[in-house]
Protein backbone atom coordinates (compact mmCIF):
# COMPACT_ATOMS: atom_id res chain seq x y z
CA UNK A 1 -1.64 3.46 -11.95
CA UNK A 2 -3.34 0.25 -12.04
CA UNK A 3 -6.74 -0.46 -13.20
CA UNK A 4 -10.15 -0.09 -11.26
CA UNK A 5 -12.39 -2.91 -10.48
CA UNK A 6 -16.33 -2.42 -9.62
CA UNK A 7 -17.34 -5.53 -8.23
CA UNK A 8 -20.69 -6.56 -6.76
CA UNK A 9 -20.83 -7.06 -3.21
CA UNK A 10 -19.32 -10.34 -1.79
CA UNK A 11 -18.16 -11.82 -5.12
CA UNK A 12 -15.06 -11.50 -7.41
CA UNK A 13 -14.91 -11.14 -10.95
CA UNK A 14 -13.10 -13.21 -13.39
CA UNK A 15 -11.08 -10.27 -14.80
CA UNK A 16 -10.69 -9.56 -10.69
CA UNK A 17 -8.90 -12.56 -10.59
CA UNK A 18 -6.51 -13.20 -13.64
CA UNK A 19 -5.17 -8.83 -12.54
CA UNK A 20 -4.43 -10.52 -8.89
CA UNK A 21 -2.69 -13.36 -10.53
CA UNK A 22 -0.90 -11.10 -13.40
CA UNK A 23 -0.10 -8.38 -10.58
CA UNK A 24 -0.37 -9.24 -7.53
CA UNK A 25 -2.46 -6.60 -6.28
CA UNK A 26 -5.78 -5.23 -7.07
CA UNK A 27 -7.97 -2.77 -6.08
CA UNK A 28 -11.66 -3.32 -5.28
CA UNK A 29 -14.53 -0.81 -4.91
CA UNK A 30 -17.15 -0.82 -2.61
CA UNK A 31 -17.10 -4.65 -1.59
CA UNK A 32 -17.47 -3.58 1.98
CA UNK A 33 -20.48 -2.20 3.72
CA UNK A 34 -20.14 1.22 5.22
CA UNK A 35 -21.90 -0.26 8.68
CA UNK A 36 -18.42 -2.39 8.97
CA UNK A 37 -16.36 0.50 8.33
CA UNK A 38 -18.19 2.57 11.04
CA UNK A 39 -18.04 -0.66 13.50
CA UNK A 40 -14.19 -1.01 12.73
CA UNK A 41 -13.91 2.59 13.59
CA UNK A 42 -15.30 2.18 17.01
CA UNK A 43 -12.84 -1.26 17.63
CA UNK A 44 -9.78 1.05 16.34
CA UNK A 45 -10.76 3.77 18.72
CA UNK A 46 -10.71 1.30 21.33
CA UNK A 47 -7.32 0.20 20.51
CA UNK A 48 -5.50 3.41 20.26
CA UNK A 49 -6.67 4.40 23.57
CA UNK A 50 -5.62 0.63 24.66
CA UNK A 51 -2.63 -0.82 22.82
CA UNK A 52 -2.23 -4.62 22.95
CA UNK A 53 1.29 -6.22 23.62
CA UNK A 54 1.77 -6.03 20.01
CA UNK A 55 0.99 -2.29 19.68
CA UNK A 56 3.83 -0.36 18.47
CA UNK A 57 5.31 3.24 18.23
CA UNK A 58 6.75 2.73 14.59
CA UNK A 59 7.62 6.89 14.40
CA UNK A 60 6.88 10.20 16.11
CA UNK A 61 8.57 13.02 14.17
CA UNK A 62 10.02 16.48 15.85
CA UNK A 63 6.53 17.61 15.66
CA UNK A 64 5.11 14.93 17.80
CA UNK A 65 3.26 13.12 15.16
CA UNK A 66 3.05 9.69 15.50
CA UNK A 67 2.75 6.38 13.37
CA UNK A 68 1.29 3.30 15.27
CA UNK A 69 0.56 -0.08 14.57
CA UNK A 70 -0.56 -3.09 16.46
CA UNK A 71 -1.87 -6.50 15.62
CA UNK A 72 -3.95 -9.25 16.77
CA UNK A 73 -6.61 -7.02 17.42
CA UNK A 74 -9.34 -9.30 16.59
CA UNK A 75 -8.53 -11.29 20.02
CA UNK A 76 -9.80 -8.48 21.76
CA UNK A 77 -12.26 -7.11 20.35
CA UNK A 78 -15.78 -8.12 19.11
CA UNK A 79 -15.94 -5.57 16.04
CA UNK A 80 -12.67 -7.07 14.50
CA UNK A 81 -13.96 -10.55 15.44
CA UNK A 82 -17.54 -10.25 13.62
CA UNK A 83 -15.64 -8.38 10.48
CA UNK A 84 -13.23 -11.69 10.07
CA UNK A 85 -16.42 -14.10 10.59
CA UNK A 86 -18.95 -12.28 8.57
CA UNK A 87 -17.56 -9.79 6.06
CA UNK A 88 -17.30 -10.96 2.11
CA UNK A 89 -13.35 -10.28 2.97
CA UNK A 90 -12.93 -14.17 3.56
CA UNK A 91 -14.99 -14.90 0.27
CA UNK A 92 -13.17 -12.23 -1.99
CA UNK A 93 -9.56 -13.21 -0.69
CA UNK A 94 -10.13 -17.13 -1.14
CA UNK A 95 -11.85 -16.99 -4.70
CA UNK A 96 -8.52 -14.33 -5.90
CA UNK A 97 -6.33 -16.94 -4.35
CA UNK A 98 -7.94 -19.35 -6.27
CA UNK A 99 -7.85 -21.31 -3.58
CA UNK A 100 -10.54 -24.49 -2.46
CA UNK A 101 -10.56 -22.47 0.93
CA UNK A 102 -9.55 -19.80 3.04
CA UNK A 103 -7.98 -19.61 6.29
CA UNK A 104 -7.46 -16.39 8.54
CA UNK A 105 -4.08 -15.39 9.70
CA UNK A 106 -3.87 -12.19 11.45
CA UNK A 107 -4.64 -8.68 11.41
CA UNK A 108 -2.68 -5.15 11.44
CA UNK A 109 -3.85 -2.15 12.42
CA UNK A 110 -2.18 1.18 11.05
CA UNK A 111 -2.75 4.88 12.50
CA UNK A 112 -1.17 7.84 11.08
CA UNK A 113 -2.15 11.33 12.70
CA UNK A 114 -2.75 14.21 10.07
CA UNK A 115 0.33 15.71 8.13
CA UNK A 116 2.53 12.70 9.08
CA UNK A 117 5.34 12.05 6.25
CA UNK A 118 6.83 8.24 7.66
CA UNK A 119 6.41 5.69 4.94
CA UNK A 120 6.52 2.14 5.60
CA UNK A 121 10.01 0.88 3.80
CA UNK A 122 9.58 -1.27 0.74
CA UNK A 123 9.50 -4.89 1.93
CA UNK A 124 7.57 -8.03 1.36
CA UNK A 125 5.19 -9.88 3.75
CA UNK A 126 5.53 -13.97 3.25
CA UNK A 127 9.71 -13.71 4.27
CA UNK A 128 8.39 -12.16 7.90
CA UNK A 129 5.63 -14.85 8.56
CA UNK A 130 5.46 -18.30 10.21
CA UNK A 131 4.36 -19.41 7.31
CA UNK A 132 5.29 -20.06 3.46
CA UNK A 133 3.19 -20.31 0.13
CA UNK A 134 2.25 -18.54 -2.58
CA UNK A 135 -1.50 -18.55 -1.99
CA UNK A 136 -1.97 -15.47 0.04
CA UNK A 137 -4.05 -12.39 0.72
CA UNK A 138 -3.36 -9.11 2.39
CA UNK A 139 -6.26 -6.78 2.75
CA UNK A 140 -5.18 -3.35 3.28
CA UNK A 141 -8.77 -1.65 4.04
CA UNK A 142 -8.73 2.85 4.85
CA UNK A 143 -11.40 3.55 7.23
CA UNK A 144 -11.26 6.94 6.39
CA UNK A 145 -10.46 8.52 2.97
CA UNK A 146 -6.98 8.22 1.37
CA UNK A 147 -5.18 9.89 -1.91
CA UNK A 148 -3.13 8.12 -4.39
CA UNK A 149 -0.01 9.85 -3.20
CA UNK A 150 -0.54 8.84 0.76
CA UNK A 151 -1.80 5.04 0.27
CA UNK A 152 0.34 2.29 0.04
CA UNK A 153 2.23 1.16 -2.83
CA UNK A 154 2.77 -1.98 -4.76
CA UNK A 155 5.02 -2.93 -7.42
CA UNK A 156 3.46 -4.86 -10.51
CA UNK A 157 4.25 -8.45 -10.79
CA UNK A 158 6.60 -8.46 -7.97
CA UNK A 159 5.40 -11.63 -6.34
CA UNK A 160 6.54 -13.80 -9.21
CA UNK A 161 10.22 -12.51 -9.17
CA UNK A 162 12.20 -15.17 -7.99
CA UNK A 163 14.65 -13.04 -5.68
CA UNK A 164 15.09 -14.29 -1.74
CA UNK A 165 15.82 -10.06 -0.83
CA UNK A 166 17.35 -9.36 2.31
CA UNK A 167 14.39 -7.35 4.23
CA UNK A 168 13.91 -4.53 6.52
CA UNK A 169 14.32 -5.21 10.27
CA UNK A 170 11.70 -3.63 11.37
CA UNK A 171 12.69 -4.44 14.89
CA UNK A 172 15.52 -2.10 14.77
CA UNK A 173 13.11 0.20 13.63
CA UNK A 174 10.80 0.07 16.27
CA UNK A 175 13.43 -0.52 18.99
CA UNK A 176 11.92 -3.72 20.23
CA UNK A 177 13.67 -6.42 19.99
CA UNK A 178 10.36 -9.02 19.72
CA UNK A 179 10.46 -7.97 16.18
CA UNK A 180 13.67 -8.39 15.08
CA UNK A 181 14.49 -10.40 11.85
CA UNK A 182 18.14 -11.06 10.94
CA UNK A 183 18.50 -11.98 7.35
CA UNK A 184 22.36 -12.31 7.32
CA UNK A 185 22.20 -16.11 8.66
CA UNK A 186 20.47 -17.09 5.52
CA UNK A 187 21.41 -16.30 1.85
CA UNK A 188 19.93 -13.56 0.06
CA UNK A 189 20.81 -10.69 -2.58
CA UNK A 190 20.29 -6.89 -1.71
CA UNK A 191 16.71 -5.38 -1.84
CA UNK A 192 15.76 -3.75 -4.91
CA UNK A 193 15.87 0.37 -4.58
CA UNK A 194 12.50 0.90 -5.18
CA UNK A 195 12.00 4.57 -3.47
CA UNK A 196 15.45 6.08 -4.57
CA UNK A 197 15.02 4.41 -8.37
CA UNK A 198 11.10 4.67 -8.35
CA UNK A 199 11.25 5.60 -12.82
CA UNK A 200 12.25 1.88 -13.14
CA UNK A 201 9.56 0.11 -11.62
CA UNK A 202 5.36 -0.24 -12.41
CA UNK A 203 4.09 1.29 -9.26
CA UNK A 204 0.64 0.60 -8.18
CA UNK A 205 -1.97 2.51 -6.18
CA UNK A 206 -4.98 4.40 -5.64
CA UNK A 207 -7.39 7.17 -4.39
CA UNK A 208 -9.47 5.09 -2.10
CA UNK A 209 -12.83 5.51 0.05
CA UNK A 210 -13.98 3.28 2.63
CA UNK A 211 -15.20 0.16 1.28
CA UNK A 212 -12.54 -0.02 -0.87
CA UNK A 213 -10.39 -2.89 -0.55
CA UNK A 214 -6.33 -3.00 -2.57
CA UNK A 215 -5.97 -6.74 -2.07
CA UNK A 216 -2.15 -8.11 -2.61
CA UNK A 217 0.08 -11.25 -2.56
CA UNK A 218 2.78 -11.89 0.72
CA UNK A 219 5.54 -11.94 -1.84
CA UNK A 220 4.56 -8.46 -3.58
CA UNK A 221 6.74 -6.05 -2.21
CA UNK A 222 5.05 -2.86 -1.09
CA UNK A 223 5.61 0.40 0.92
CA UNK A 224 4.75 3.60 1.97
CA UNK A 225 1.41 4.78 3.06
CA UNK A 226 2.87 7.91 4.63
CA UNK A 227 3.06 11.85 3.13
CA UNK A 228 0.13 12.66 4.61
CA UNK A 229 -1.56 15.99 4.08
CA UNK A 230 -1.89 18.65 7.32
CA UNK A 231 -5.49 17.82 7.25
CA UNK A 232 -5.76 14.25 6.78
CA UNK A 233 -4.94 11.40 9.13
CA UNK A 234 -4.83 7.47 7.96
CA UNK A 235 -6.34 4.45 9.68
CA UNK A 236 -6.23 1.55 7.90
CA UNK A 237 -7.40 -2.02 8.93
CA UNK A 238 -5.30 -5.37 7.34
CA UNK A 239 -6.25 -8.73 7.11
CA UNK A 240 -3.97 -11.74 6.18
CA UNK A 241 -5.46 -14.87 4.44
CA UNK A 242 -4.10 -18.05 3.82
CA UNK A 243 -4.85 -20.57 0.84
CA UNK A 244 -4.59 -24.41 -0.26
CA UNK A 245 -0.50 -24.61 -0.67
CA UNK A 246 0.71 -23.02 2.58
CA UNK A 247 2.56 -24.29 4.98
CA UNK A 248 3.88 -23.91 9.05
CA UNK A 249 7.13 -21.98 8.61
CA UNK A 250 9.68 -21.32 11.74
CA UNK A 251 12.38 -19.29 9.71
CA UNK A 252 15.89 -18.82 11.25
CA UNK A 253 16.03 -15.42 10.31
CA UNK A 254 12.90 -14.49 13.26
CA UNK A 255 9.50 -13.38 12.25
CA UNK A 256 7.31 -10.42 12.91
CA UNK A 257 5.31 -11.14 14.12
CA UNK A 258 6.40 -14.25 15.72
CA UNK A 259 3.60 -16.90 15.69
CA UNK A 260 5.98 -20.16 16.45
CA UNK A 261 4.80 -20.15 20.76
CA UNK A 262 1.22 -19.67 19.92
CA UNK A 263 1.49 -22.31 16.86
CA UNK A 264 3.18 -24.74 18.92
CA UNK A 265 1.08 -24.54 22.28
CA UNK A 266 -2.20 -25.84 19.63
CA UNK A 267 0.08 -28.22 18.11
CA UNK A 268 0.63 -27.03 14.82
CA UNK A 269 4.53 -27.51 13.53
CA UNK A 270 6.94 -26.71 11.20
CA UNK A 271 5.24 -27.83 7.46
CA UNK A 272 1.75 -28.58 8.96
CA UNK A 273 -1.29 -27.12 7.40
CA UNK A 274 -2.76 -23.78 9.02
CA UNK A 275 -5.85 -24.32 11.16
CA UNK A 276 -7.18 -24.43 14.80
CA UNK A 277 -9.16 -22.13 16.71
CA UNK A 278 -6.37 -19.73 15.98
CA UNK A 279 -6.05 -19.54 11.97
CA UNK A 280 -9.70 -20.64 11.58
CA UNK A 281 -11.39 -21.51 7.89
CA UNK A 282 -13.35 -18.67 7.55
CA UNK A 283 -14.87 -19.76 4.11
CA UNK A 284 -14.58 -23.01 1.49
CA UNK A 285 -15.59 -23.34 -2.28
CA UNK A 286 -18.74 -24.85 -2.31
């Protein structure tokens, strides 16, 4: 289990930032106001009764509980859009990149109905994206209340192994082929076994409230966030951040989600820096 940071609203501690760099993944408490959290509920209601395009059934088991995600959410709604301009989130990611700025990139939304057992496979984040560097934030963020054993999972240090893995397609998953990545056209080695080998690797996570915040790197690979108790359903908001070294990346294999028509219709190409209206600088170093 990794360590617990208490850190004062809107800033990062020192110690915060060397256990991102050493892990690549931390967990902060409390950095996030309970009137977001309640606000974000209200946007995520909205969305589940009105998917987006990128909405997705990832699972419904024999039962007819369901596991759905969708993305982009912050294009639609004002909640998700005031969070991403005004929350510390922009502040906190940027100073554990250790980055001079930080850019937004896109947001997930997870839902998980009570007593659901579908855990997200073990992958990594950066090899999906349309774009490539090492200085970057995920924000995985529970809206409601979520135990060790049912919130996602990281493994320690992960980000600095120096592996291209072959990932999950998580198109085939889904059954829509808009998200289908195909990493036999490039070369890789075989994913490590994390969930059927679990005794050989540091796993990471936590109990969490809302306001907490487990912040991790795009290469850290990470999973599950399923095993859900009868009595307890999972909502979850993500945010991506980008820092000073990364770059426009339209991979071969496909990404999921696919930026490359959205990146190209604002004019941004393959190695550019991230920016526009679309990937805006949310906050700089002063």
């Amino acid at each position: 289990m990794g360590s617990i940071s208490h850190t004062p609203k809107g800033y990062v501690s020192q110690e915060n930032i060397e256990e991102y760099s050493r892990n690549g993944a931390v967990c902060l408490r409390g950095v996030i106001d309970l009137d977001w959290i309640e606000r974000l509920k209200v946007g995520v209601e909205h969305t589940v009764a009105n998917p987006t395009e990128r909405g997705r059934l990832w699972d419904r088991d024999e039962l007819g509980r369901e596991s759905r995600y969708d993305s982009q959410v912050w294009l639609t709604r004002p909640e998700y859009r005031e969070f991403i301009t005004e929350s510390p989130l922009a502040e906190i990611a940027g100073l554990l990149m250790e980055s001079s700025k930080a850019n937004f990139f896109f947001d997930a939304m997870f839902v998980r109905q009570p007593g659901t057992q579908f855990r997200t496979p073990f992958h990594q984040d950066e090899p999906y994206w349309t774009v490539e560097g090492f200085q970057t934030v995920s924000s995985w963020m529970p809206l409601v209340p979520v135990k060790k054993e049912s919130a996602l999972e990281m493994v320690r240090g992960s980000h600095r192994w120096n592996e291209n893995y072959e990932q999950t397609n998580f198109g085939a998953m889904t059954g829509d082929s808009r998200d289908d990545v195909d990493f036999s056209s490039v070369d890789t080695v075989p994913f490590p076994d994390i969930e059927g080998e679990r005794d050989r690797y540091d796993i990471l996570s936590w109990d969490m409230e809302p306001g907490d915040v487990v912040c991790f790197n795009g290469r850290t690979i990470h999973g599950g966030s399923g095993n859900l108790p009868e009595d307890r359903e999972l909502r979850v908001f993500n945010t991506k951040w980008l820092g000073d070294d990364v770059r426009v990346k339209f991979r071969a294999t496909g990404m999921d989600p696919d930026h490359s028509g959205v990146m190209t219709e604002v004019g941004l190409a393959d190695g550019d820096v991230v920016g526009t209206h679309l990937y805006p600088e949310v906050w700089s170093r002063p």
